[in-house]
C-alpha atoms as a PDB file:
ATOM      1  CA  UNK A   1     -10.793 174.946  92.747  1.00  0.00           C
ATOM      2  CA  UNK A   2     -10.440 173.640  96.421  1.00  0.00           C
ATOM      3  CA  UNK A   3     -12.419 170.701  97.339  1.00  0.00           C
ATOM      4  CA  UNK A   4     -13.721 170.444 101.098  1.00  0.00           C
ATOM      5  CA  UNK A   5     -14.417 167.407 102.430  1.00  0.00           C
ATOM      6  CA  UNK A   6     -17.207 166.818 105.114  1.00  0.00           C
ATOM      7  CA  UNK A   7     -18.087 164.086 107.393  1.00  0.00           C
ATOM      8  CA  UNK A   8     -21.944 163.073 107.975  1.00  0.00           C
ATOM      9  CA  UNK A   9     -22.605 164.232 111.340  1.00  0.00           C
ATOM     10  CA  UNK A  10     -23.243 161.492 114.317  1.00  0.00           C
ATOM     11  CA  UNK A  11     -27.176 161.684 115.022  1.00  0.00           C
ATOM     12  CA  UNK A  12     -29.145 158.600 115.636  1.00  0.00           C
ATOM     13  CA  UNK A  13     -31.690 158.030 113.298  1.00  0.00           C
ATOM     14  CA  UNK A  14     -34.852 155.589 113.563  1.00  0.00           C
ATOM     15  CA  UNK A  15     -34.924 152.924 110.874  1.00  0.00           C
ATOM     16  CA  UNK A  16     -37.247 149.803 109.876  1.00  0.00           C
ATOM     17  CA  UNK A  17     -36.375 147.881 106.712  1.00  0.00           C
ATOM     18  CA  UNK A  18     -39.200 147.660 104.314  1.00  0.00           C
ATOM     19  CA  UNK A  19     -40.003 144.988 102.871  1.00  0.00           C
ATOM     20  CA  UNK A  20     -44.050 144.954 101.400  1.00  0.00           C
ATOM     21  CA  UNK A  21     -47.311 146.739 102.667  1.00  0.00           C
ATOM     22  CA  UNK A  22     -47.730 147.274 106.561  1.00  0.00           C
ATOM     23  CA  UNK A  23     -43.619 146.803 107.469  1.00  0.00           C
ATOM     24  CA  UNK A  24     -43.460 150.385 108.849  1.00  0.00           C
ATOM     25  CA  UNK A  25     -44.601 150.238 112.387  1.00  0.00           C
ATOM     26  CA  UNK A  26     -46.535 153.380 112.222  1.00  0.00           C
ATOM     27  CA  UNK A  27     -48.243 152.023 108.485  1.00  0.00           C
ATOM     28  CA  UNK A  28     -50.782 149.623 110.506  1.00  0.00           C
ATOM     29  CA  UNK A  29     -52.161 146.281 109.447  1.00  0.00           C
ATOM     30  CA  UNK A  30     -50.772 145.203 105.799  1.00  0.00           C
ATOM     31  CA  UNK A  31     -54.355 144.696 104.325  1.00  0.00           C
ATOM     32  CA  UNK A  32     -54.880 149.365 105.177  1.00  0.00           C
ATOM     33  CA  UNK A  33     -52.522 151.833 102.484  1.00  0.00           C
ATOM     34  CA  UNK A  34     -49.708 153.052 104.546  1.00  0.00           C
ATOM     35  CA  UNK A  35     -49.837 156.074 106.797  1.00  0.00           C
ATOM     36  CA  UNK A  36     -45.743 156.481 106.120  1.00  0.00           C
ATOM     37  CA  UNK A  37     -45.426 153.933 102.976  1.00  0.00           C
ATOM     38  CA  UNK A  38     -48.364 153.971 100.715  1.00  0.00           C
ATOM     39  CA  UNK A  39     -49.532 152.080  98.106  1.00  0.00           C
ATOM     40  CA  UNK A  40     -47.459 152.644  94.643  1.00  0.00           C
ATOM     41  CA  UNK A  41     -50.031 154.083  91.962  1.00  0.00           C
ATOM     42  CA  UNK A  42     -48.872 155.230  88.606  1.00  0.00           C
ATOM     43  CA  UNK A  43     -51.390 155.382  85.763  1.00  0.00           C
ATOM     44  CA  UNK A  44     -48.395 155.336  82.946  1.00  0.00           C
ATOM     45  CA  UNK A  45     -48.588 151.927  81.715  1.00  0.00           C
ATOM     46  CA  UNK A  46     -44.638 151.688  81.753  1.00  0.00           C
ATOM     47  CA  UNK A  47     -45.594 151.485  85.977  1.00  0.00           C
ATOM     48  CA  UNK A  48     -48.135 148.661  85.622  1.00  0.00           C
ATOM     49  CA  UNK A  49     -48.059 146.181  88.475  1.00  0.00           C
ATOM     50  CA  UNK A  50     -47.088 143.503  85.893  1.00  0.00           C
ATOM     51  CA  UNK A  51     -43.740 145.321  84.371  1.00  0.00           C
ATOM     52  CA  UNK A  52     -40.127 145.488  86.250  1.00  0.00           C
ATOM     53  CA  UNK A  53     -38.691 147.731  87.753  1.00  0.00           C
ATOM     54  CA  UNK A  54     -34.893 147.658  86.612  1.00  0.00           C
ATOM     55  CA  UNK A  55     -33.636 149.175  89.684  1.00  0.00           C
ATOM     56  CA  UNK A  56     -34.403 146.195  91.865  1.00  0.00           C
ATOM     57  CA  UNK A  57     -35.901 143.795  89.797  1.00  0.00           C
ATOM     58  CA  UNK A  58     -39.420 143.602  90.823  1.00  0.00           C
ATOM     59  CA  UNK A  59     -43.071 144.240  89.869  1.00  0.00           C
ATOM     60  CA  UNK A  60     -44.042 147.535  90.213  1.00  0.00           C
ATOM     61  CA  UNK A  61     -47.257 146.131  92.448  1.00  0.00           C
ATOM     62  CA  UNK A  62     -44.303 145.150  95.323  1.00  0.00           C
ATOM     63  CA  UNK A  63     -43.108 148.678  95.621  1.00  0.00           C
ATOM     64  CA  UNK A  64     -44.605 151.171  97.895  1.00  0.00           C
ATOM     65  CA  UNK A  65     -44.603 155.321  97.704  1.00  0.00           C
ATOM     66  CA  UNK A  66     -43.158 157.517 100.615  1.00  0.00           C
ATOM     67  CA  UNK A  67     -43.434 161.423 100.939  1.00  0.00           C
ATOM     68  CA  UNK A  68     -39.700 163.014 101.248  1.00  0.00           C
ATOM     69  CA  UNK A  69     -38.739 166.655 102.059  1.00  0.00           C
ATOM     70  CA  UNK A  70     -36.478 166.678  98.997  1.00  0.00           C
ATOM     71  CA  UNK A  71     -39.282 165.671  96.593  1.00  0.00           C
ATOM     72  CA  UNK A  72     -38.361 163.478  93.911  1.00  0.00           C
ATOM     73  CA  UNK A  73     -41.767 162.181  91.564  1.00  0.00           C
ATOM     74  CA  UNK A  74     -44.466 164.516  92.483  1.00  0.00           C
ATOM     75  CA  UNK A  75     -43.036 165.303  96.324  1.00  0.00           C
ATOM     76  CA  UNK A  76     -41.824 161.637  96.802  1.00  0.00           C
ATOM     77  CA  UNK A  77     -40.038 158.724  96.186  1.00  0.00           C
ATOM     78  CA  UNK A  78     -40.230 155.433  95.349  1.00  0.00           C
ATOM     79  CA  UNK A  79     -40.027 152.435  97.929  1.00  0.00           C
ATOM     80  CA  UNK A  80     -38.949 149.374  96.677  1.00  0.00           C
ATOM     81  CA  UNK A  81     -38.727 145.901  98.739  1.00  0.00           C
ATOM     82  CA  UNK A  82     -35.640 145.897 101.251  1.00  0.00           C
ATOM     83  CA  UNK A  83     -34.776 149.603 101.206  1.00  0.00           C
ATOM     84  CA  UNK A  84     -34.799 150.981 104.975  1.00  0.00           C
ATOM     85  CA  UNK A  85     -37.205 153.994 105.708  1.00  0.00           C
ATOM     86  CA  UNK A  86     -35.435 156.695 107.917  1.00  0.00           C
ATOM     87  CA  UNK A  87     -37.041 158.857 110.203  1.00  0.00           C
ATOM     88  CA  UNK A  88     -35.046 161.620 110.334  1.00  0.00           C
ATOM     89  CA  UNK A  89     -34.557 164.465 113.149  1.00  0.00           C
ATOM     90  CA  UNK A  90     -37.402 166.274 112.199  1.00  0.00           C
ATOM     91  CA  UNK A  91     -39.876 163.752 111.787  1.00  0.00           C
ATOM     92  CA  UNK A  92     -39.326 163.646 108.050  1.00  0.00           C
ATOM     93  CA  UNK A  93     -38.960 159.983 106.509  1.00  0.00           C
ATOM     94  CA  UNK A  94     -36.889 158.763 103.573  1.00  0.00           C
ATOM     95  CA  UNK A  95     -35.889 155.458 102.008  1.00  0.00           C
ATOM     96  CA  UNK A  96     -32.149 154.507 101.903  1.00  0.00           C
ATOM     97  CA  UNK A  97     -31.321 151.459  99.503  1.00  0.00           C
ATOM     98  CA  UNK A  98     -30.289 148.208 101.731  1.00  0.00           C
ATOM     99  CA  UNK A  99     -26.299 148.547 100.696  1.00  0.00           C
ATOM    100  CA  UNK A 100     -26.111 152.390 101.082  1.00  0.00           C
ATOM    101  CA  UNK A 101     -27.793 151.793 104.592  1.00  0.00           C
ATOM    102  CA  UNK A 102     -25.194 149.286 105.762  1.00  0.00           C
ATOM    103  CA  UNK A 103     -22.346 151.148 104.290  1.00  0.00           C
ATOM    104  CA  UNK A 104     -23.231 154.107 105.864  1.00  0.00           C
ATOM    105  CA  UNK A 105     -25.412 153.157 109.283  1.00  0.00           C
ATOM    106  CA  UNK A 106     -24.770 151.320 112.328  1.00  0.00           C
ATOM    107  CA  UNK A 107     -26.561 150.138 115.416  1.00  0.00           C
ATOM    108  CA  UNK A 108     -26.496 152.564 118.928  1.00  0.00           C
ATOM    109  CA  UNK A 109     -27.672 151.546 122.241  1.00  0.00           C
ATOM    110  CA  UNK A 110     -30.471 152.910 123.479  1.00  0.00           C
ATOM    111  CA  UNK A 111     -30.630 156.484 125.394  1.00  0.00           C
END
């Protein structure tokens, strides 16, 4: 079997770190649920506010809840504190984890 290799394409994106409740500029004041990041609900106890989550190592109450083209939990995806939210070139939005981001992003100027 062949393997191709592709490269990621060049397009700016539009990205804000997230870091708790009201971050996102288009989210509004931090005391309102998110328009972009909302408020992480789960009613499985292993989500309670009080309990870890592995991945990042904290509370499930810091962590917010974004909706994603690709889906994921129910048609979205889990934000936790630090990851950057991407809006893509359709408008869509996504998190990317803090590392993966700086790996794999880098500042533009301006049009």
């Amino acid at each position: 079997m062949t393997v191709t290799r592709y490269r990621k394409k060049p397009i700016p994106v539009e990205a804000h770190q997230w870091h708790q409740n009201g971050d996102h500029p288009d989210d509004g004041p931090a005391d309102r649920e998110g328009r972009i990041v909302r408020y992480f609900r789960r009613p499985e106890p292993e989500y309670d506010g009080c309990n870890i989550h592995n991945l990042c190592g904290r509370s499930w109450h810091d962590h917010g809840w974004i909706d994603t083209l690709e889906g994921g939990n129910d048609g979205a995806q889990v934000v936790c504190p630090s990851d950057w939210i991407i809006t893509g070139i359709h408008g869509e939005h996504y998190p990317v984890k803090d590392a993966i981001f700086r790996e794999t992003y880098e500042p533009v100027e301006a049009p």
